[in-house]
C-alpha atoms as a PDB file:
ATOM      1  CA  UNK A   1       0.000   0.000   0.000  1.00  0.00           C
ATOM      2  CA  UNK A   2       2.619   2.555   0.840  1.00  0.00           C
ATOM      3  CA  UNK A   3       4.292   1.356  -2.581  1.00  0.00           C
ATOM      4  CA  UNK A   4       1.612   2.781  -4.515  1.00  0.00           C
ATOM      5  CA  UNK A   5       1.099   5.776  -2.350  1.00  0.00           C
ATOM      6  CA  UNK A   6       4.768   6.843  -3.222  1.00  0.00           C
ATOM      7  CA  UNK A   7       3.809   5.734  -6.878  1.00  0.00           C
ATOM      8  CA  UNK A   8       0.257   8.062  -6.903  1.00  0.00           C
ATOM      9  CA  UNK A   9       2.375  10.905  -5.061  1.00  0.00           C
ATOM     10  CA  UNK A  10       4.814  10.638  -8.104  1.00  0.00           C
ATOM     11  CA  UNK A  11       2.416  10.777 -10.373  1.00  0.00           C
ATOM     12  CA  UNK A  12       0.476  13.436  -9.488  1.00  0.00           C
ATOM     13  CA  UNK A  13       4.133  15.653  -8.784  1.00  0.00           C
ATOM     14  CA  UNK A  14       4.866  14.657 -12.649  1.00  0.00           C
ATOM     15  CA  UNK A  15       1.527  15.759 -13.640  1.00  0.00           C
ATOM     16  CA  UNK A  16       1.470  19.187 -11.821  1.00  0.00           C
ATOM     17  CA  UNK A  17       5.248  19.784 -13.104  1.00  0.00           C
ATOM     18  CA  UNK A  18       4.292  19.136 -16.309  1.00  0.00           C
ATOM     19  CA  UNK A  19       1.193  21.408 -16.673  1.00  0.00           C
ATOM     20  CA  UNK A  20       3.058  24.436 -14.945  1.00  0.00           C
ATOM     21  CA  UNK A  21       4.976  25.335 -17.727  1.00  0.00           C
ATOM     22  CA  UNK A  22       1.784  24.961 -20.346  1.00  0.00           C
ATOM     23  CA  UNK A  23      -0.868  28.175 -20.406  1.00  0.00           C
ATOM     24  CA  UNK A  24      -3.939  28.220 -18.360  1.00  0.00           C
ATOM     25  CA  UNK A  25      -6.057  29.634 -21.231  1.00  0.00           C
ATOM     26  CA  UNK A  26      -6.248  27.686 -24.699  1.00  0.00           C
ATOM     27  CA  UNK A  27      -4.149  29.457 -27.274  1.00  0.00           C
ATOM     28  CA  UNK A  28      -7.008  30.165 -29.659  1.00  0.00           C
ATOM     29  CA  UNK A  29      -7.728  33.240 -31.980  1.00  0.00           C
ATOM     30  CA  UNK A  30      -7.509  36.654 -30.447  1.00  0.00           C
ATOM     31  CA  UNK A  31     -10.863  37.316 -31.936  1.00  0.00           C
ATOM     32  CA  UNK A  32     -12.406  34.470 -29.836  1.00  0.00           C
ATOM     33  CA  UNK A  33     -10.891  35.594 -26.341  1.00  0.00           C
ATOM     34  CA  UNK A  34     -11.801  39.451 -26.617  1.00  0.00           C
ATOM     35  CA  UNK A  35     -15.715  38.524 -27.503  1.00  0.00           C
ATOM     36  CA  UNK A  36     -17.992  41.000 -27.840  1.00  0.00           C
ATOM     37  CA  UNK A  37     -19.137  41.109 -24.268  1.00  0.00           C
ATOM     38  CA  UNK A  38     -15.440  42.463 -24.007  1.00  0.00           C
ATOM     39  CA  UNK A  39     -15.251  44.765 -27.014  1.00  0.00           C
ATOM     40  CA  UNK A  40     -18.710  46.270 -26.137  1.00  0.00           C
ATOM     41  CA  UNK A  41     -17.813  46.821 -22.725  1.00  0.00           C
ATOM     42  CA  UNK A  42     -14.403  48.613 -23.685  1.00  0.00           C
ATOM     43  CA  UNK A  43     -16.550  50.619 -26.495  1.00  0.00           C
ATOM     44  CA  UNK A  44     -18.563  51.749 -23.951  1.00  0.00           C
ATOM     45  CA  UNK A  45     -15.838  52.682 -21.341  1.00  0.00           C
ATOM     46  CA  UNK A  46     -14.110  55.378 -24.474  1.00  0.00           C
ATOM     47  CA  UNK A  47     -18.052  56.522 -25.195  1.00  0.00           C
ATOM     48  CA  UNK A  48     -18.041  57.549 -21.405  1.00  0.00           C
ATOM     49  CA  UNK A  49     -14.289  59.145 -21.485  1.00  0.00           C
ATOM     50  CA  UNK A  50     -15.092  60.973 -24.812  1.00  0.00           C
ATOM     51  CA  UNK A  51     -18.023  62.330 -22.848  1.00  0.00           C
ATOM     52  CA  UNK A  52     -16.736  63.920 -20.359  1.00  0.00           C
ATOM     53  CA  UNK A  53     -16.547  67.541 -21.698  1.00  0.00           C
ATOM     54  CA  UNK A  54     -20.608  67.634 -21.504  1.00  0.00           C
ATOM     55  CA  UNK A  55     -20.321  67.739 -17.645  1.00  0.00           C
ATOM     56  CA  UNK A  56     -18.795  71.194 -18.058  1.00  0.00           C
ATOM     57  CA  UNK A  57     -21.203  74.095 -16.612  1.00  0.00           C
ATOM     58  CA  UNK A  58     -21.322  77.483 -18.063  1.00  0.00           C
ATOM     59  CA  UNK A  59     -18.402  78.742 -16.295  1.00  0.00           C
ATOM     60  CA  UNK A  60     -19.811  81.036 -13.657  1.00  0.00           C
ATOM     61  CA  UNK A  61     -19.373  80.949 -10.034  1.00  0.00           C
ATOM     62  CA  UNK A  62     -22.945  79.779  -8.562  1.00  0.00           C
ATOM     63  CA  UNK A  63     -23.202  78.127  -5.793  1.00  0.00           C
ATOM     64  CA  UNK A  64     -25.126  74.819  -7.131  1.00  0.00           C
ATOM     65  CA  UNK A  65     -26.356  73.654  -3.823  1.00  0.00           C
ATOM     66  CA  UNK A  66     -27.602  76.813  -2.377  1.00  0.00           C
ATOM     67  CA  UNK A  67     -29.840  77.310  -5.697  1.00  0.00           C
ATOM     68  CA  UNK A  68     -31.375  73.875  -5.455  1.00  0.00           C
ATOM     69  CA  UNK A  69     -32.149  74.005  -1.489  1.00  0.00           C
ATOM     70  CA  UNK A  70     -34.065  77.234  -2.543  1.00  0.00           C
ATOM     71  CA  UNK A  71     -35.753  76.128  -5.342  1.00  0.00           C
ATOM     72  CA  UNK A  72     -37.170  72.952  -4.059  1.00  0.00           C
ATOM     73  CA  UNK A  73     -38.250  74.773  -0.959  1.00  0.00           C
ATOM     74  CA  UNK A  74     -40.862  76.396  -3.148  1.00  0.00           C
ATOM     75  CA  UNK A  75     -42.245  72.716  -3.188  1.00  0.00           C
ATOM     76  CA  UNK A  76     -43.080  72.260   0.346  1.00  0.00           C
ATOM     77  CA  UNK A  77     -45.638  72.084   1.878  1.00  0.00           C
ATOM     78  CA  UNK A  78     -47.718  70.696  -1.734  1.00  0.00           C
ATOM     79  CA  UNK A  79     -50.840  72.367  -2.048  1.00  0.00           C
ATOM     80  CA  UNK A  80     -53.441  69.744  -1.352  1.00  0.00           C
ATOM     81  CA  UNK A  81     -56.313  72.167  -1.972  1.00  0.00           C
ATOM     82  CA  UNK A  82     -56.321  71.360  -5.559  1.00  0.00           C
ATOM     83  CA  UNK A  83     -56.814  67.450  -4.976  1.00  0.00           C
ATOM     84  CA  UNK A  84     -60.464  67.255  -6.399  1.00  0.00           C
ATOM     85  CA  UNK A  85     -59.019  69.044  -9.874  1.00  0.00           C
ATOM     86  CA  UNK A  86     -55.776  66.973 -10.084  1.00  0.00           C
ATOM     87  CA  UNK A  87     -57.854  63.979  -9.447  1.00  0.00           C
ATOM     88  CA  UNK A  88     -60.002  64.494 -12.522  1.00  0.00           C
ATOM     89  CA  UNK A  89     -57.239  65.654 -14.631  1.00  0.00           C
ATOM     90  CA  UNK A  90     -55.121  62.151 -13.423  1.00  0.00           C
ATOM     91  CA  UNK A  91     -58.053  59.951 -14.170  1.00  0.00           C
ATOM     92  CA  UNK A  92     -58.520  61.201 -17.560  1.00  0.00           C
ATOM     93  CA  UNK A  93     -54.683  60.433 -17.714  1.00  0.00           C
ATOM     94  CA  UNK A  94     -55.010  57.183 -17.215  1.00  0.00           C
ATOM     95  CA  UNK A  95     -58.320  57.120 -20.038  1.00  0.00           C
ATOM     96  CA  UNK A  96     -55.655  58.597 -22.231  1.00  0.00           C
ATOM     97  CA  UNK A  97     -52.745  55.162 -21.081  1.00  0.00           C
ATOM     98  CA  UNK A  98     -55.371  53.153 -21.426  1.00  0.00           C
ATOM     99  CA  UNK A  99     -56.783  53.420 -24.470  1.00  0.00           C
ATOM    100  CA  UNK A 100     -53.483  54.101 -25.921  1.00  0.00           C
ATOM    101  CA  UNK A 101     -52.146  50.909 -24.906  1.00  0.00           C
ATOM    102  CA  UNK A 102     -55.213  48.624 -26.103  1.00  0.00           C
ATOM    103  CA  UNK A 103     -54.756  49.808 -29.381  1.00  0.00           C
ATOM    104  CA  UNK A 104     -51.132  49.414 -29.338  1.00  0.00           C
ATOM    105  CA  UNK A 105     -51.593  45.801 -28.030  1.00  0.00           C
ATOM    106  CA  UNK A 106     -53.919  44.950 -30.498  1.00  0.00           C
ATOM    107  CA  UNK A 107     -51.889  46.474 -33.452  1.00  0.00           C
ATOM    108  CA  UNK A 108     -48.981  45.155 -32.209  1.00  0.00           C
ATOM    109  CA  UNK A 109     -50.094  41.349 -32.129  1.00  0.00           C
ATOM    110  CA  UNK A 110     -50.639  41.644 -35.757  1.00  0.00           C
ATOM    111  CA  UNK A 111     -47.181  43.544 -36.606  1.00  0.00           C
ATOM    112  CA  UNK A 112     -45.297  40.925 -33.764  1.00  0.00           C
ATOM    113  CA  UNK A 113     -46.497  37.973 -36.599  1.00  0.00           C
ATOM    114  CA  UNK A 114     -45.249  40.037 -39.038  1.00  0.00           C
ATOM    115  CA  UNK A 115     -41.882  40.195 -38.073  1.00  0.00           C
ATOM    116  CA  UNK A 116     -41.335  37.120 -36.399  1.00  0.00           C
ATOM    117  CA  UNK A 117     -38.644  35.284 -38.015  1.00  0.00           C
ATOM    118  CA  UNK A 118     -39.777  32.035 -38.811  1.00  0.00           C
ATOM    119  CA  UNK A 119     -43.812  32.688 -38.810  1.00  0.00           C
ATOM    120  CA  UNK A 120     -43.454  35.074 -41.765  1.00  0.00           C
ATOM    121  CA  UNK A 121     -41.292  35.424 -45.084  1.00  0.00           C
ATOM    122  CA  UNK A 122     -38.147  37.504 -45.356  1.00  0.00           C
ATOM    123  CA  UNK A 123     -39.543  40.245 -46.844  1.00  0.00           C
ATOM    124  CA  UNK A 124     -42.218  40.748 -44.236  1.00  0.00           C
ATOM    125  CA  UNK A 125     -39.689  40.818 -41.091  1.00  0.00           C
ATOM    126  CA  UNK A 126     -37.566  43.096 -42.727  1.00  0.00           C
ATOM    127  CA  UNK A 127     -39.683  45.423 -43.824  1.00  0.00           C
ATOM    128  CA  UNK A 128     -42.041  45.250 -40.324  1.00  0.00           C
ATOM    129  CA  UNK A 129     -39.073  45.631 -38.492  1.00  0.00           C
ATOM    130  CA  UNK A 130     -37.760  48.636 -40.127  1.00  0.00           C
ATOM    131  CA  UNK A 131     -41.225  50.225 -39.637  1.00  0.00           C
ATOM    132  CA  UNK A 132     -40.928  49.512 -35.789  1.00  0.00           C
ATOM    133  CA  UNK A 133     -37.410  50.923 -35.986  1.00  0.00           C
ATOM    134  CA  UNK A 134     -38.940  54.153 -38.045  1.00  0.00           C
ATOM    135  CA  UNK A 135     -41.476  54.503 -34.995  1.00  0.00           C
ATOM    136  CA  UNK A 136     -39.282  53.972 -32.014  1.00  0.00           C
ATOM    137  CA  UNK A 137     -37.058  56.731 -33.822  1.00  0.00           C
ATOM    138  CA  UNK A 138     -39.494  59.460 -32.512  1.00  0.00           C
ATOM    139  CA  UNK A 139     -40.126  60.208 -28.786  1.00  0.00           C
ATOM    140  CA  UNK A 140     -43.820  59.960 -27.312  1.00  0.00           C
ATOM    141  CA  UNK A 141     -43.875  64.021 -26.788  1.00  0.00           C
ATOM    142  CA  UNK A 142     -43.133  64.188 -30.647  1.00  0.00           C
ATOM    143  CA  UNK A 143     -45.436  61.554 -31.522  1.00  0.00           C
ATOM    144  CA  UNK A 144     -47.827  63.663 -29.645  1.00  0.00           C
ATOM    145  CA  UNK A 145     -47.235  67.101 -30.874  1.00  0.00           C
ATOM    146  CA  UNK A 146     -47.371  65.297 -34.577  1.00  0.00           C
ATOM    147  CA  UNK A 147     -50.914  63.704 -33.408  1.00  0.00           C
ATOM    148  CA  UNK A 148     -51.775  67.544 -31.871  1.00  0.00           C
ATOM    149  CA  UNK A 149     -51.251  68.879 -35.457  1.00  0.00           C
ATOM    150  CA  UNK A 150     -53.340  66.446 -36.956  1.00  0.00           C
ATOM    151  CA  UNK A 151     -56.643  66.814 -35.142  1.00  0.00           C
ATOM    152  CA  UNK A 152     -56.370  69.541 -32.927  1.00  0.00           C
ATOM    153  CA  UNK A 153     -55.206  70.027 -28.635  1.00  0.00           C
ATOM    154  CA  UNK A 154     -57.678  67.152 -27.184  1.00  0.00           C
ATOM    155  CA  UNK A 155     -57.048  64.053 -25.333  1.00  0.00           C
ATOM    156  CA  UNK A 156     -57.764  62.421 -28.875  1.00  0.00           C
ATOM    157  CA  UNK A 157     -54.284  63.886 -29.720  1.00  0.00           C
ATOM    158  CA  UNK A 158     -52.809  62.081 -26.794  1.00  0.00           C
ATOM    159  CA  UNK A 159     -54.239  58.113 -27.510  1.00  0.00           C
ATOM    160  CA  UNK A 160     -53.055  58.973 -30.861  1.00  0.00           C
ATOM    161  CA  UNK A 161     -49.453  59.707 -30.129  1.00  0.00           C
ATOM    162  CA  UNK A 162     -49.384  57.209 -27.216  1.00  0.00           C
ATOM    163  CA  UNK A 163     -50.324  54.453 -29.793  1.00  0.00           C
ATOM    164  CA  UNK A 164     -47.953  55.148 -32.128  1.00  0.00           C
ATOM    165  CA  UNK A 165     -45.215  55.115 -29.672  1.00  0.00           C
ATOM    166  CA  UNK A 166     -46.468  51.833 -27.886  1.00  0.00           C
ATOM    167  CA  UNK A 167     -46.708  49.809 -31.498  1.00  0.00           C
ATOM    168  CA  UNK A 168     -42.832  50.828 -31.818  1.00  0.00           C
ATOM    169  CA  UNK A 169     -41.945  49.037 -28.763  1.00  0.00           C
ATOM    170  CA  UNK A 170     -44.668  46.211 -28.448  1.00  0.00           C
ATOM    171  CA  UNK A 171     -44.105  45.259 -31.741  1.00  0.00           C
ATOM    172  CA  UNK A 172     -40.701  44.497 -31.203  1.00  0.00           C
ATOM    173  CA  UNK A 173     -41.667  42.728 -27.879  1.00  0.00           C
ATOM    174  CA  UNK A 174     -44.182  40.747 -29.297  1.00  0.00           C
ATOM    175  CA  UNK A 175     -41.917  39.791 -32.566  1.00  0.00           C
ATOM    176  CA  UNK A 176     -39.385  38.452 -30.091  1.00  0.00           C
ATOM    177  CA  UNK A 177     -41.594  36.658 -27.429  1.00  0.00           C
ATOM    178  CA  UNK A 178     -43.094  34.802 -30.946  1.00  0.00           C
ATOM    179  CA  UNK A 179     -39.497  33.952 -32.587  1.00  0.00           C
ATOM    180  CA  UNK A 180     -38.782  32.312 -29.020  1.00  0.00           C
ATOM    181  CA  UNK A 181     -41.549  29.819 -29.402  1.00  0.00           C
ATOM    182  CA  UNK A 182     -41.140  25.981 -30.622  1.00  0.00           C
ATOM    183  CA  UNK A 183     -43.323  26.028 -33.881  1.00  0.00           C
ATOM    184  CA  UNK A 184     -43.775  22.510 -33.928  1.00  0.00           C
ATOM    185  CA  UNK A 185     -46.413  21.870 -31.778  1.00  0.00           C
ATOM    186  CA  UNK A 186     -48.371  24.406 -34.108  1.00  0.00           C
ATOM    187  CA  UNK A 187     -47.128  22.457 -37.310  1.00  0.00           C
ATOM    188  CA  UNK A 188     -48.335  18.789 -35.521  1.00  0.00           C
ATOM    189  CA  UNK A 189     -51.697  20.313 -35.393  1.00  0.00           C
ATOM    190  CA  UNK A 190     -51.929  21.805 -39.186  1.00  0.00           C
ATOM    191  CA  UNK A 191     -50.822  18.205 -39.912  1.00  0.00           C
ATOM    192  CA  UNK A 192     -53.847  17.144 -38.138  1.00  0.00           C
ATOM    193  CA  UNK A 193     -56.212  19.179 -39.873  1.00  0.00           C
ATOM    194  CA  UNK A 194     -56.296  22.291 -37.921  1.00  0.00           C
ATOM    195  CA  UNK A 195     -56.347  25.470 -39.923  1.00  0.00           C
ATOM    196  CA  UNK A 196     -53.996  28.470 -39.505  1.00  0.00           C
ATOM    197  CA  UNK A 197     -55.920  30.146 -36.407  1.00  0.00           C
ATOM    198  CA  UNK A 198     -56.930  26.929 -34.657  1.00  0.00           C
ATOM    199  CA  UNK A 199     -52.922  26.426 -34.874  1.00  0.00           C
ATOM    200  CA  UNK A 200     -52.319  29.527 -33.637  1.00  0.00           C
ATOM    201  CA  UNK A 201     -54.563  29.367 -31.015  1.00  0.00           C
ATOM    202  CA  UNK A 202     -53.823  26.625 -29.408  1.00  0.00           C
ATOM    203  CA  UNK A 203     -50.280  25.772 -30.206  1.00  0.00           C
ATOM    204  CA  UNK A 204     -48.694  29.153 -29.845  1.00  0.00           C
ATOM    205  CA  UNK A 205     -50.953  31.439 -27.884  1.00  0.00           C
ATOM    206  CA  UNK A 206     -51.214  29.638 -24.621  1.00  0.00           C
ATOM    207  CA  UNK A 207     -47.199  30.028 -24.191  1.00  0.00           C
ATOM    208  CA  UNK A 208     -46.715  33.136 -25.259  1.00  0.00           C
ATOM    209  CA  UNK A 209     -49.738  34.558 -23.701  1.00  0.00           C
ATOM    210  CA  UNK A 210     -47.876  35.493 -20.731  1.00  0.00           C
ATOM    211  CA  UNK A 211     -45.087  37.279 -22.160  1.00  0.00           C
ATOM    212  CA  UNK A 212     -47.661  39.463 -24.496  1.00  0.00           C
ATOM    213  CA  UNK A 213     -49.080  40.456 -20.999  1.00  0.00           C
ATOM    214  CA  UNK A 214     -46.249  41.170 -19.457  1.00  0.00           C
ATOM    215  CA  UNK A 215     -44.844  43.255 -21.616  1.00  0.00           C
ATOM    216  CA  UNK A 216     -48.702  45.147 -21.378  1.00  0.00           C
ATOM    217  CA  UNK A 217     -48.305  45.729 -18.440  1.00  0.00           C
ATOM    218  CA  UNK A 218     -45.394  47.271 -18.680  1.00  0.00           C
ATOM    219  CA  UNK A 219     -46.552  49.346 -21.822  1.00  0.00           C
ATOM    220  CA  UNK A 220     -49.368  50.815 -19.566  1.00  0.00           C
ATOM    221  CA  UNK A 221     -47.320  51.777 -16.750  1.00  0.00           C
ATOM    222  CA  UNK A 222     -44.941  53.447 -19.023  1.00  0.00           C
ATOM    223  CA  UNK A 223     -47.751  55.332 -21.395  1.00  0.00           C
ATOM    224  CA  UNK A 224     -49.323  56.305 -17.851  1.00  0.00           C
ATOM    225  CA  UNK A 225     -46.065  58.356 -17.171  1.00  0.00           C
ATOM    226  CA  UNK A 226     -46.197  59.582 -20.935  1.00  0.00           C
ATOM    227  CA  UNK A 227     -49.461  60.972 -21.240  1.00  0.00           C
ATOM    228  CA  UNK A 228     -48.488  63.165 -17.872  1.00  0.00           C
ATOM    229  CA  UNK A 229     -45.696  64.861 -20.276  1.00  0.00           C
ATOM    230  CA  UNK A 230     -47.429  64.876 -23.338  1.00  0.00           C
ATOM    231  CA  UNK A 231     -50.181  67.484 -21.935  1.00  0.00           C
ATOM    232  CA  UNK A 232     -47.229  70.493 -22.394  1.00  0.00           C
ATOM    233  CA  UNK A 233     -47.960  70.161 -26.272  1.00  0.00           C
ATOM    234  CA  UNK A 234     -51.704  70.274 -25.638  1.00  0.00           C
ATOM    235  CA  UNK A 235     -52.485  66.368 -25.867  1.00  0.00           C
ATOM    236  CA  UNK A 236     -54.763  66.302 -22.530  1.00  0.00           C
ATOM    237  CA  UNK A 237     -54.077  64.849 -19.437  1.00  0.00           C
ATOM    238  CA  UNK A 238     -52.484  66.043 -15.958  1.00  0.00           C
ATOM    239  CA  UNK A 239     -49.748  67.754 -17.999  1.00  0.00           C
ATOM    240  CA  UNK A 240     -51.777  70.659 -18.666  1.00  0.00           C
ATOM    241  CA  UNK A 241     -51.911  71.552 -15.020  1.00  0.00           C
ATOM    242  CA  UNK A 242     -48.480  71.169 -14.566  1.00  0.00           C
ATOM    243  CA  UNK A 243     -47.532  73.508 -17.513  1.00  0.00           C
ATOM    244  CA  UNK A 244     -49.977  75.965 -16.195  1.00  0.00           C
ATOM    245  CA  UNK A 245     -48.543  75.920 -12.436  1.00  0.00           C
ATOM    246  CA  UNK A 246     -44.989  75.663 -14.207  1.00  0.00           C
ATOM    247  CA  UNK A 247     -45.804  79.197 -15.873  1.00  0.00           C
ATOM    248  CA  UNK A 248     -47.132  81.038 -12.903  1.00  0.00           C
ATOM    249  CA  UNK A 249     -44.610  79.925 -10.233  1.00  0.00           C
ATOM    250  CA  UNK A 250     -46.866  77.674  -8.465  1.00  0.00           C
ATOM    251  CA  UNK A 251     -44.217  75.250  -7.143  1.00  0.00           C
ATOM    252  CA  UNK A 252     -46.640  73.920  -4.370  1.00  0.00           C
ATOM    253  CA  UNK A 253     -49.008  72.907  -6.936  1.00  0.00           C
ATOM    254  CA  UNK A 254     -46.974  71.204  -9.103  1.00  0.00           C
ATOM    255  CA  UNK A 255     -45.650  69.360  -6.124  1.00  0.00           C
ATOM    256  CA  UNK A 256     -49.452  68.121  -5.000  1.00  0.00           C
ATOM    257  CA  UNK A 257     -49.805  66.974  -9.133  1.00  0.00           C
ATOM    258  CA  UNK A 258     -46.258  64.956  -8.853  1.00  0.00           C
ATOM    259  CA  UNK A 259     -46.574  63.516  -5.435  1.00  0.00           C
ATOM    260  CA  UNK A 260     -50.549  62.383  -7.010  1.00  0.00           C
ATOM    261  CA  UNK A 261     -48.788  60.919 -10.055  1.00  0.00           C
ATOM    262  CA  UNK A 262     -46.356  59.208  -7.920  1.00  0.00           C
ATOM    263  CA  UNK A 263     -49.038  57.322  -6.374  1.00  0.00           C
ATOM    264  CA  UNK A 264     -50.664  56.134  -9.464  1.00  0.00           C
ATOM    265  CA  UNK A 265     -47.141  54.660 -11.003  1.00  0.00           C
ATOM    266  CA  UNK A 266     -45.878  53.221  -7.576  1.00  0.00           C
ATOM    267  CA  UNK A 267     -49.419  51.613  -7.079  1.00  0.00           C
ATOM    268  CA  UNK A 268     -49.176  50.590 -10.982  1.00  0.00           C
ATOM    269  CA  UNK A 269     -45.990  48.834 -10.613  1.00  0.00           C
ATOM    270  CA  UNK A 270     -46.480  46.931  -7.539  1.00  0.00           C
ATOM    271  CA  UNK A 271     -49.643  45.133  -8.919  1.00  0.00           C
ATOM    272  CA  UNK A 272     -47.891  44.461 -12.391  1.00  0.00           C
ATOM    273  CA  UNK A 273     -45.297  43.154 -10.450  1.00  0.00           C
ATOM    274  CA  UNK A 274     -47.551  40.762  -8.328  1.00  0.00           C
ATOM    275  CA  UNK A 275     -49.456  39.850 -11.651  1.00  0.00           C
ATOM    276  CA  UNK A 276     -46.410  39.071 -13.207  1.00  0.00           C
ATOM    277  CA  UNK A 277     -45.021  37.145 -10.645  1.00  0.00           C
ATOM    278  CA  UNK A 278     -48.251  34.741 -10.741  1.00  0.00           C
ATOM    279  CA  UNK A 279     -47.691  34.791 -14.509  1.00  0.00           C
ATOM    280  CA  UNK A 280     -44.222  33.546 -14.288  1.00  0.00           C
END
């Protein structure tokens, strides 16, 4: 036993002194070893360098802090006399989100298909996709002013430009959470006899069904947020009252309509959370 101790204990001193001198990596191409986790990461690192002249202020003595503690004093104590009016103004908010984002959803379904590698031909993906690309392009507040142009300052304006903006990103969503899905259980059933919706139905939807609400959730919580901006271009909403307390000074005010809008998207997000955690 102790012979072949000493021999395993030789063995094992061979083996380590003969991979010492080797390398610990594999010597394969460069390319392979810097990825492009690595060359992203780097790319970003000289974006942020490059950027550092925009942190430069105009050049003037001002004493930064001093300014802000006065400014956001104006803000306190809110102004919670106004309640009743913000609270009509937020709800009608919230119309604007909502409607905004059923139409996106339901436009989006239809555009998701289309560029879904896989579910549609070449052609279709790549030119869907470039028309989601087109429409993520603008921001919601342009989408809105386009919308206010087009038929006039109303909350109309606002589901317009909200919907616009939500098929940019839904689209995409939906596009993706379809590619991701195995198509075969949708192609055993055509081979069964089942048409192109009765596939659809029941061999895609019921997996992807919870991703396409997911991501609708998340659509209204972020068009909710919108439509209180969108109201400084005249497309309805709380954002009217905050460009009219923003013009006469009325910091107190503006704090009651922020503080009210704070409790809509906290409130928002935890039960999309919750509802997405029973999804999952």
């Amino acid at each position: 036993m102790e012979t072949i101790a000493r021999t395993k204990g030789k063995g094992v001193s061979a083996e380590i002194q003969h991979t010492r001198g080797k390398s610990p990596l594999p010597a394969g191409d460069w390319r392979k070893r810097l990825g492009i986790v690595n060359l992203s990461f780097w790319l970003f690192v000289l974006l942020v360098i490059s950027s550092l002249p925009v942190l430069q202020g105009s050049g003037r003595d001002v004493d930064t802090l001093e300014q802000m503690r006065r400014f956001f004093a104006k803000f306190l104590p809110p102004d919670l006399s106004i309640l009743d009016e913000v609270g009509v103004a937020l709800w009608e908010t919230v119309q604007i989100a909502a409607m905004a984002t059923a139409f996106g959803v339901v436009i989006s379904l239809i555009l998701g298909l289309a560029g879904a590698r896989g579910l549609s031909p070449r052609w279709l993906v790549v030119g869907t996709r470039f028309g989601l690309n087109v429409i993520r392009t603008l921001p919601s507040l342009i989408w809105a002013l386009l919308a206010v142009a087009m038929v006039g300052a109303n909350t109309l304006a606002g589901v317009i430009g909200l919907t616009f903006y939500s098929v940019g990103y839904l689209g995409k969503f939906f596009s993706e959470a379809f590619e991701s899905l195995d198509p075969s259980v949708a192609e055993a059933l055509r081979r069964l006899g089942a048409d192109r919706w009765q596939a659809f139905q029941y061999g895609l939807w019921p997996t992807v069904r919870p991703l396409v609400w997911g991501h609708t959730l998340w659509m209204l919580e972020y068009n909710i947020r919108s439509a209180s901006i969108i109201g400084y271009v005249g497309a309805g909403g709380i954002g009217l009252q905050l460009l009219r307390y923003q013009e006469f000074g009325q910091w107190d005010r503006f704090a009651t309509v922020l503080l009210c809008i704070l409790v809509i998207v906290v409130g928002l997000d935890s039960l999309s959370g919750w509802i997405r955690r029973k999804l999952v």
